[in-house]
C-alpha atoms as a PDB file:
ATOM      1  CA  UNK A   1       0.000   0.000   0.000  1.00  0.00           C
ATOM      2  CA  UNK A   2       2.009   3.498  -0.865  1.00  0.00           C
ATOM      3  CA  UNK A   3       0.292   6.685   0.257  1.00  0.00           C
ATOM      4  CA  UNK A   4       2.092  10.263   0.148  1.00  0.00           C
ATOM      5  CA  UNK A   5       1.933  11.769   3.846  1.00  0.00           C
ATOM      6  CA  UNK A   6       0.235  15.242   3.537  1.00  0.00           C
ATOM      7  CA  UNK A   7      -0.808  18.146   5.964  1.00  0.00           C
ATOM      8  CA  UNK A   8      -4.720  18.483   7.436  1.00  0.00           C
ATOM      9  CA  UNK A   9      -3.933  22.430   5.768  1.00  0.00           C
ATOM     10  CA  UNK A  10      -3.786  21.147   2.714  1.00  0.00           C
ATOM     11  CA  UNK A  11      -7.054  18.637   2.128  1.00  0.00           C
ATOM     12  CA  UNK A  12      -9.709  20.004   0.262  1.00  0.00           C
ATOM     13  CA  UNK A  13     -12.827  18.650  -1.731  1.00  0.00           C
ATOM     14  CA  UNK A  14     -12.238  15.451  -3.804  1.00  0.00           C
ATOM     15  CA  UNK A  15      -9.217  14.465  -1.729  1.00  0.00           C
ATOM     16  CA  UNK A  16      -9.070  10.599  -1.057  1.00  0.00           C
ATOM     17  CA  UNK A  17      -7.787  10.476   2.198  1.00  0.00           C
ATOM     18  CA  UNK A  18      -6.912   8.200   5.533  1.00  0.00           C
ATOM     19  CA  UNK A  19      -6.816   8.966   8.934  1.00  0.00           C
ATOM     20  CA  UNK A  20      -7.195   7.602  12.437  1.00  0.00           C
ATOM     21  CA  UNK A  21     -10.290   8.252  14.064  1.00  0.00           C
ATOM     22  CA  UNK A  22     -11.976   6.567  17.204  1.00  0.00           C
ATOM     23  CA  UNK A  23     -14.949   4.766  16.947  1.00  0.00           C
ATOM     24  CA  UNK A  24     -17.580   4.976  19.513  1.00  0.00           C
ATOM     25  CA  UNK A  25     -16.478   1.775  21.425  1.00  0.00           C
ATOM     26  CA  UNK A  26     -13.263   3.465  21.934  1.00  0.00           C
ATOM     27  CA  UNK A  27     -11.083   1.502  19.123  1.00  0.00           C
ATOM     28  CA  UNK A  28      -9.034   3.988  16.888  1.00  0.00           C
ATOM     29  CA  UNK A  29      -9.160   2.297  13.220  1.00  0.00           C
ATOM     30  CA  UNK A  30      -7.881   4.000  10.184  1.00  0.00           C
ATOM     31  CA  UNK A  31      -9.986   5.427   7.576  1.00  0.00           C
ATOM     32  CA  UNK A  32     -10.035   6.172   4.116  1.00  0.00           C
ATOM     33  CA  UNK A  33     -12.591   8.552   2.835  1.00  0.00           C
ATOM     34  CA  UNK A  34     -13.639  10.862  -0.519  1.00  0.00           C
ATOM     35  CA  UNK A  35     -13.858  14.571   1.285  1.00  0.00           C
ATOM     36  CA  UNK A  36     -16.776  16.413   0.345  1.00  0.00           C
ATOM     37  CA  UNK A  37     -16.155  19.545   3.307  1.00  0.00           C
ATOM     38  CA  UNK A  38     -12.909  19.532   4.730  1.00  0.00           C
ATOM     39  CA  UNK A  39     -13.721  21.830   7.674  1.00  0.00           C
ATOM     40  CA  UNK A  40     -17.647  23.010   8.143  1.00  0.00           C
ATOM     41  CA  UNK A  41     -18.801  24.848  10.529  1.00  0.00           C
ATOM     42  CA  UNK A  42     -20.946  22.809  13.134  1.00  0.00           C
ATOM     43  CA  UNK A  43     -24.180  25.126  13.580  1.00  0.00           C
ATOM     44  CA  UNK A  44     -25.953  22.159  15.866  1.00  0.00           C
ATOM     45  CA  UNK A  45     -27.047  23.771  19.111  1.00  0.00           C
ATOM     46  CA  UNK A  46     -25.736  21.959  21.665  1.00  0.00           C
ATOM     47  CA  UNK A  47     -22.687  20.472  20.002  1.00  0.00           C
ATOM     48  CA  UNK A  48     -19.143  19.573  21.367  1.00  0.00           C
ATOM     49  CA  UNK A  49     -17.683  20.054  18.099  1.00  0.00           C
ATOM     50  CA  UNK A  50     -16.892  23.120  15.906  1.00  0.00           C
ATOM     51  CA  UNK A  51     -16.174  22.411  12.715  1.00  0.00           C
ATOM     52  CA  UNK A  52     -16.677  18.659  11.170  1.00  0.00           C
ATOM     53  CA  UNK A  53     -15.505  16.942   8.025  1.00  0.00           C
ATOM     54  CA  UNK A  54     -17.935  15.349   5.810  1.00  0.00           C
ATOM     55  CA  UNK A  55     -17.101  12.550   3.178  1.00  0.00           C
ATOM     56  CA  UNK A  56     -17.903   9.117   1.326  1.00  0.00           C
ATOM     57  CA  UNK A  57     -15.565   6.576   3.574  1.00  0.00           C
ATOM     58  CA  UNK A  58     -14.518   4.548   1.157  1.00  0.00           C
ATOM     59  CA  UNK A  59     -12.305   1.915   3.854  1.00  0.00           C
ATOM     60  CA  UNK A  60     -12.208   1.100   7.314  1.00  0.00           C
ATOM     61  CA  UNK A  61      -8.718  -0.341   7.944  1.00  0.00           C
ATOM     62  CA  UNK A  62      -7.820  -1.190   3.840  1.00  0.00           C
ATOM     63  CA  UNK A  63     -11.316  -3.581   3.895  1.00  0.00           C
ATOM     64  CA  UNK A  64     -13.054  -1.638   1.608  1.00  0.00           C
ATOM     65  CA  UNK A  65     -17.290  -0.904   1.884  1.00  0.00           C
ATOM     66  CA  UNK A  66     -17.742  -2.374  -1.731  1.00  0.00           C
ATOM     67  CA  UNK A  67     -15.458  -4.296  -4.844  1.00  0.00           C
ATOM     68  CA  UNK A  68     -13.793  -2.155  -6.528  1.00  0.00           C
ATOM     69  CA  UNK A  69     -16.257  -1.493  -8.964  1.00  0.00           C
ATOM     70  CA  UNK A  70     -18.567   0.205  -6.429  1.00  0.00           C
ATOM     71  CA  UNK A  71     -15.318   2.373  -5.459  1.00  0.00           C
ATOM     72  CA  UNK A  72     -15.024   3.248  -9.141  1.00  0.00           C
ATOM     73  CA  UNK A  73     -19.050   4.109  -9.043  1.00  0.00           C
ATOM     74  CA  UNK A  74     -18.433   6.291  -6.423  1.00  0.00           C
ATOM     75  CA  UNK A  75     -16.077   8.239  -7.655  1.00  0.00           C
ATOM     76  CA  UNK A  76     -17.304   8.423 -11.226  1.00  0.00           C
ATOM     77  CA  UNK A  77     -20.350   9.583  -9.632  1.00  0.00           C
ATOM     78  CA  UNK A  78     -19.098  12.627  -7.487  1.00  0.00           C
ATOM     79  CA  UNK A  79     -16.815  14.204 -10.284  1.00  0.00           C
ATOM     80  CA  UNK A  80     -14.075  13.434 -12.959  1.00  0.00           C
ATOM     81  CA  UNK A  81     -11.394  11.303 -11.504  1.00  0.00           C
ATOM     82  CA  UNK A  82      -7.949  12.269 -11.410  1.00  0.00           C
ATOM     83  CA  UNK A  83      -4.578  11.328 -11.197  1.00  0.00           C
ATOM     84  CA  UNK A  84      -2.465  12.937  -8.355  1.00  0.00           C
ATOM     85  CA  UNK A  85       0.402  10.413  -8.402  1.00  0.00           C
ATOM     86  CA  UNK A  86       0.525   7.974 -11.419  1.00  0.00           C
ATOM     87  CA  UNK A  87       2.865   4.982  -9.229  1.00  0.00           C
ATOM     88  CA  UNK A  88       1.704   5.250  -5.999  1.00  0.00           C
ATOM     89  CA  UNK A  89      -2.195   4.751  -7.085  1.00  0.00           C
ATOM     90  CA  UNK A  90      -3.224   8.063  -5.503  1.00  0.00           C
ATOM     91  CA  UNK A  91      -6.438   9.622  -7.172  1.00  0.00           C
ATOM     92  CA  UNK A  92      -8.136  12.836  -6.664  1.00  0.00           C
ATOM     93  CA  UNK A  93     -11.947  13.408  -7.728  1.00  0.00           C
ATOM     94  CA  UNK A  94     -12.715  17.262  -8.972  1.00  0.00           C
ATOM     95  CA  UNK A  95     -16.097  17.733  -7.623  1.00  0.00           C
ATOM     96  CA  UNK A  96     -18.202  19.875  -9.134  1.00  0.00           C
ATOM     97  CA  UNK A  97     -21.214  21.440  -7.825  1.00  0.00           C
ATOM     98  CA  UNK A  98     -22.807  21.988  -4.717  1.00  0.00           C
ATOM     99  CA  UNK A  99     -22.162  19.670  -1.876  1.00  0.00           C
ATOM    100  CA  UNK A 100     -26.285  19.164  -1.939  1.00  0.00           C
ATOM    101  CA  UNK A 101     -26.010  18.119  -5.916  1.00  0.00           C
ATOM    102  CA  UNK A 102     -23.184  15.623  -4.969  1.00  0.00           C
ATOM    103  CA  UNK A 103     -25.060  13.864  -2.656  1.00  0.00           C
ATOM    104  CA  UNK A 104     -27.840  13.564  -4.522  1.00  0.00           C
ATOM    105  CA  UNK A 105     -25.901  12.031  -7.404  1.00  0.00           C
ATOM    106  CA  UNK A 106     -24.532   9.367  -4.811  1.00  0.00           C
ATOM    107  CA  UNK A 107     -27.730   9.106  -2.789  1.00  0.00           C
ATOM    108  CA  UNK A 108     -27.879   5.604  -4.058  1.00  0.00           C
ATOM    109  CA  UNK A 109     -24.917   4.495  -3.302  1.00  0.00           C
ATOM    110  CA  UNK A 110     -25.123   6.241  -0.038  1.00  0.00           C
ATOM    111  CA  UNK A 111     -28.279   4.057   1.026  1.00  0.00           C
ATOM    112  CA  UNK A 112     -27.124   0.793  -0.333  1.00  0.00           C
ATOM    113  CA  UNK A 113     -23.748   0.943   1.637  1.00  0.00           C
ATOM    114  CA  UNK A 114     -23.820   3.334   4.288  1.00  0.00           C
ATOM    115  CA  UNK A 115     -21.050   5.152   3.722  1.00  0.00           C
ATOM    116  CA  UNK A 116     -21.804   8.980   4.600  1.00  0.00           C
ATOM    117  CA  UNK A 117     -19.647  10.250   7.200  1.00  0.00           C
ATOM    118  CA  UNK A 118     -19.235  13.324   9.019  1.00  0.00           C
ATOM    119  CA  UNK A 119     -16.324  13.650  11.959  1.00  0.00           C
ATOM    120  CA  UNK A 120     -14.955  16.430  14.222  1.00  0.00           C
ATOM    121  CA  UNK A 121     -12.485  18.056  12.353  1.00  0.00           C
ATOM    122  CA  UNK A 122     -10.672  18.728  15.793  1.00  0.00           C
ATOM    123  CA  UNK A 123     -10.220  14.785  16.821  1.00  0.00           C
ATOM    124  CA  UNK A 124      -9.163  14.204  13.211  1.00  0.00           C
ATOM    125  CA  UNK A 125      -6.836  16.730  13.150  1.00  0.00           C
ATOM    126  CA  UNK A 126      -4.939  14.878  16.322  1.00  0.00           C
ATOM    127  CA  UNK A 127      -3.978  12.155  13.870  1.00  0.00           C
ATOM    128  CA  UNK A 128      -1.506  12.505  10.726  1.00  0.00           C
ATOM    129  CA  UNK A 129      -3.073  12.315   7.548  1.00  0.00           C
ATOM    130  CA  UNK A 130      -2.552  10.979   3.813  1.00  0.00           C
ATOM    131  CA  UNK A 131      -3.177  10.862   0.265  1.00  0.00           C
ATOM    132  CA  UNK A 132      -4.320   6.916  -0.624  1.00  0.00           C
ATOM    133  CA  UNK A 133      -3.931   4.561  -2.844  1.00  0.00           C
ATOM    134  CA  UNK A 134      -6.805   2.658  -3.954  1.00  0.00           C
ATOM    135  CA  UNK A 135      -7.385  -0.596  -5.543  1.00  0.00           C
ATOM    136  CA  UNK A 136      -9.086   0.070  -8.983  1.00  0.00           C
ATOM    137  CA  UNK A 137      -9.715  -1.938 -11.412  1.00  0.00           C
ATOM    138  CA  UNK A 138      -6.777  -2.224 -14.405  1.00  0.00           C
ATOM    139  CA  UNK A 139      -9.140  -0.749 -17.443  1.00  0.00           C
ATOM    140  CA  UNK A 140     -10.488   2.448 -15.018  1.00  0.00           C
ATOM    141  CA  UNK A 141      -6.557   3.029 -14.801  1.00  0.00           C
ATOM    142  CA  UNK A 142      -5.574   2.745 -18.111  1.00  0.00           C
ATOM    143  CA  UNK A 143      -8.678   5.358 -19.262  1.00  0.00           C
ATOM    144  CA  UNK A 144      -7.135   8.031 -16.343  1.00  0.00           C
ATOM    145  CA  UNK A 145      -3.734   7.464 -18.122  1.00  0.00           C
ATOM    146  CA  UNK A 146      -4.880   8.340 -21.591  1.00  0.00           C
ATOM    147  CA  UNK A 147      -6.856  11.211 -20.333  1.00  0.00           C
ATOM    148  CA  UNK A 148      -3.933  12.644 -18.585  1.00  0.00           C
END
């Protein structure tokens, strides 16, 4: 598995990546995730948390929520697919639109796996972040090559 160690400055939307984060029973697992808002502000009432981040997790320590054809779906679906590093199997997805219009395009997907996520942005933050690789199927690959 290569991934490119980045900085929580520098994720934005359509970043793919992984993090540890805590569950609710208390076990920290890593995840992997297609960021739709980096850093939102929280305007819930009575809420502990600031800002949150809001994505598609994609894996839960490198099992992934689908084959890799639902991956490829998922991305397809949010924007056009990018290549950020062409040997280490990092992608990017340019999302375009409204956060709202995204989610209705993977609404779906969404149901079928239950895969929307939001987490505080400050107990993310406490862990390093990366760029990830993902496992995608051989022909997907090849067409991000020739576009690029």
């Amino acid at each position: 598995m290569a991934k490119i160690g980045y900085s929580w400055s520098k994720v934005q939307r359509g970043d793919i990546i992984s993090f540890r984060y805590k569950n609710k029973e208390g076990s920290t697992l890593r995840r992997t995730i297609l960021v739709l808002e980096p850093k939102l502000l929280n305007t819930a009432k009575n809420s502990s948390n600031k800002f949150l981040m809001h994505g598609i997790q994609l894996e839960i320590s490198n099992k992934t929520i689908g084959s890799s054809t639902v991956i490829q779906e998922i991305l397809e679906s949010a924007g056009d697919v990018g290549i950020v590093d062409k040997d280490k199997k990092v992608y990017r997805v340019d999302l375009a639109g409204s956060n709202k219009m995204i989610y209705s395009k993977l609404k779906g997907l969404v149901k079928q796996h239950g895969i929307y996520r939001t987490y505080s942005y400050d107990k993310a933050t406490k862990s390093q972040v990366f760029l990830e690789d993902l496992r995608l199927q051989k022909t997907f690959i090849d067409e991000l090559i020739d576009e690029n």
